[in-house]
C-alpha atoms as a PDB file:
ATOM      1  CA  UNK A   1       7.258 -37.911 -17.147  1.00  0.00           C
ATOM      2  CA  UNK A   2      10.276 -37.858 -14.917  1.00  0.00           C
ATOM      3  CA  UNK A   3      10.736 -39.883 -12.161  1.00  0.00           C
ATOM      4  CA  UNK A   4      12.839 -39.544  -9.142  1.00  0.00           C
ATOM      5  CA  UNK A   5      14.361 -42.197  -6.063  1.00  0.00           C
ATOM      6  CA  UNK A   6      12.994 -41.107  -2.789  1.00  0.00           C
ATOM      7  CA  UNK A   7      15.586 -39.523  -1.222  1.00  0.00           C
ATOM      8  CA  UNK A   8      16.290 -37.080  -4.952  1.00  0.00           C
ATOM      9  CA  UNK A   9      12.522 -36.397  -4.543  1.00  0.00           C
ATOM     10  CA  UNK A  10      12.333 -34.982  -0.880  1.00  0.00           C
ATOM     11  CA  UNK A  11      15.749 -33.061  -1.471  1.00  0.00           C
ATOM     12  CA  UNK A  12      13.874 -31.327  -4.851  1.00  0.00           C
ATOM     13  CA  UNK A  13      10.970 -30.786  -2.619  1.00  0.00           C
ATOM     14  CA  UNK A  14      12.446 -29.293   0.087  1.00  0.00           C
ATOM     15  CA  UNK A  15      14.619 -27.171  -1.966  1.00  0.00           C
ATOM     16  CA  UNK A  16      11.382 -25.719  -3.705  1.00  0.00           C
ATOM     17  CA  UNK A  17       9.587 -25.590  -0.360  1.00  0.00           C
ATOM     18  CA  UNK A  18      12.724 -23.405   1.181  1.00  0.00           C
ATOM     19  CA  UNK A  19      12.277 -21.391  -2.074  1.00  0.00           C
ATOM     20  CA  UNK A  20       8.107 -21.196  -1.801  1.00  0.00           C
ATOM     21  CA  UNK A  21       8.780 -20.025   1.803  1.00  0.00           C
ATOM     22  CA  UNK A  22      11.373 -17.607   1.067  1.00  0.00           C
ATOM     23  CA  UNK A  23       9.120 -15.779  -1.774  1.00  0.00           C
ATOM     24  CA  UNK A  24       6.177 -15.942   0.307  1.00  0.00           C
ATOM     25  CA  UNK A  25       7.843 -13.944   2.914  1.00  0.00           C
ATOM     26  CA  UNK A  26       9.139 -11.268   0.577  1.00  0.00           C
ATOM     27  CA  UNK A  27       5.601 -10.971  -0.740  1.00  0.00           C
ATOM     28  CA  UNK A  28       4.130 -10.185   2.741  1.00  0.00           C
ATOM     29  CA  UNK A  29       6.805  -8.075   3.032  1.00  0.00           C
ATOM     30  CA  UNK A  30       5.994  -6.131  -0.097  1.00  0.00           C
ATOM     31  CA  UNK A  31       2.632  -6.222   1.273  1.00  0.00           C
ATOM     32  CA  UNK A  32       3.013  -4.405   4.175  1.00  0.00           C
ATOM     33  CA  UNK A  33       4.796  -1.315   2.503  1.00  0.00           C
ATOM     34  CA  UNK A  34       2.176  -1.441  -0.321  1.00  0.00           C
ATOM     35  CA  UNK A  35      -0.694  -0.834   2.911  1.00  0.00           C
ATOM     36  CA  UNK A  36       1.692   1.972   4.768  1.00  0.00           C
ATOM     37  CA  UNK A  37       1.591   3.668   1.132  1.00  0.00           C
ATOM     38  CA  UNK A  38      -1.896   3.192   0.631  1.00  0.00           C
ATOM     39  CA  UNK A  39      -2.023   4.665   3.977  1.00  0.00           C
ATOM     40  CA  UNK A  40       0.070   7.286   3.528  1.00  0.00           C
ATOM     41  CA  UNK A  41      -1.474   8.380   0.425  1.00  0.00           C
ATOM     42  CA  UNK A  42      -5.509   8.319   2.052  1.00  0.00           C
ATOM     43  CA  UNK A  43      -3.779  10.232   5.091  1.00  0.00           C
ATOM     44  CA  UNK A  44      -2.239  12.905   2.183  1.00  0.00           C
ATOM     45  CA  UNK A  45      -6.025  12.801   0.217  1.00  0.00           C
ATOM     46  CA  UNK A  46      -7.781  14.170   2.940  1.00  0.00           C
ATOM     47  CA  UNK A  47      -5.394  16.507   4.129  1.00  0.00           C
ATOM     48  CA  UNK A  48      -5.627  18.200   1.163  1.00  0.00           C
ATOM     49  CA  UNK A  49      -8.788  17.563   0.645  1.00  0.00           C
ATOM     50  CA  UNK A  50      -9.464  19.302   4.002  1.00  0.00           C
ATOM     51  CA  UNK A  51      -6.918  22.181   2.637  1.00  0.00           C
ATOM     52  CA  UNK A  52      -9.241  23.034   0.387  1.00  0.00           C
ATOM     53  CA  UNK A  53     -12.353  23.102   2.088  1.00  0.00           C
ATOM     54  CA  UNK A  54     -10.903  25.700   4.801  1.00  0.00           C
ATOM     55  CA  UNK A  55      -9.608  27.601   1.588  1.00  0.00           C
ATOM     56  CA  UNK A  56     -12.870  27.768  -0.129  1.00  0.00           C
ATOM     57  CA  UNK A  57     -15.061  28.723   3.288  1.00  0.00           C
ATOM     58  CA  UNK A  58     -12.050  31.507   3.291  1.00  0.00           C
ATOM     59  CA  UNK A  59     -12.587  32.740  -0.301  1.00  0.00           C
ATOM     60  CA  UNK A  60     -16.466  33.086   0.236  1.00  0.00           C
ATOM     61  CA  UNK A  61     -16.268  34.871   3.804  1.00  0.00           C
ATOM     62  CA  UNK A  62     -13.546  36.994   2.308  1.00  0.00           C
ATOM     63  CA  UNK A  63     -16.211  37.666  -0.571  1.00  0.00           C
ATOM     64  CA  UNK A  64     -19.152  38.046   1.898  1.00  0.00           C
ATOM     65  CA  UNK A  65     -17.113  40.570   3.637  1.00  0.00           C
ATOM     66  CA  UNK A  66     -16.700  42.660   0.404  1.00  0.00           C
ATOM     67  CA  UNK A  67     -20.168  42.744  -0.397  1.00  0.00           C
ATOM     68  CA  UNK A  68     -21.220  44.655   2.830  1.00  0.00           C
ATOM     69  CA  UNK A  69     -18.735  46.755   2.341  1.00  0.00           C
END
């Protein structure tokens, strides 16, 4: 087990604290993009999604259309 003097200890623990802080930061960071992607990508589902509807209701009217005829 190591052991430190008290003034070797706080400088090692605020070092890693700076270093804890610093990598929670870029996490929330990363974070933040990840949910404007996740956005991004829902918003991009259902537009396509809603694409297709429109071009299937299209398709059958255009076949309803030829059947009367």
């Amino acid at each position: 087990m190591l052991s430190y003097k008290i003034p070797e200890a706080i400088d090692l623990l605020r070092s890693k604290l700076t270093v804890a802080e610093q990598n929670l930061s870029n996490i929330i960071s990363d974070l933040e993009y990840l949910k404007e992607q996740v956005t991004i990508m829902e918003v991009n589902t259902a537009r396509v999604y809603n694409w297709d509807v429109k071009r299937r209701r299209e398709r059958r009217e255009k076949e309803a259309l030829e059947k009367k005829e």
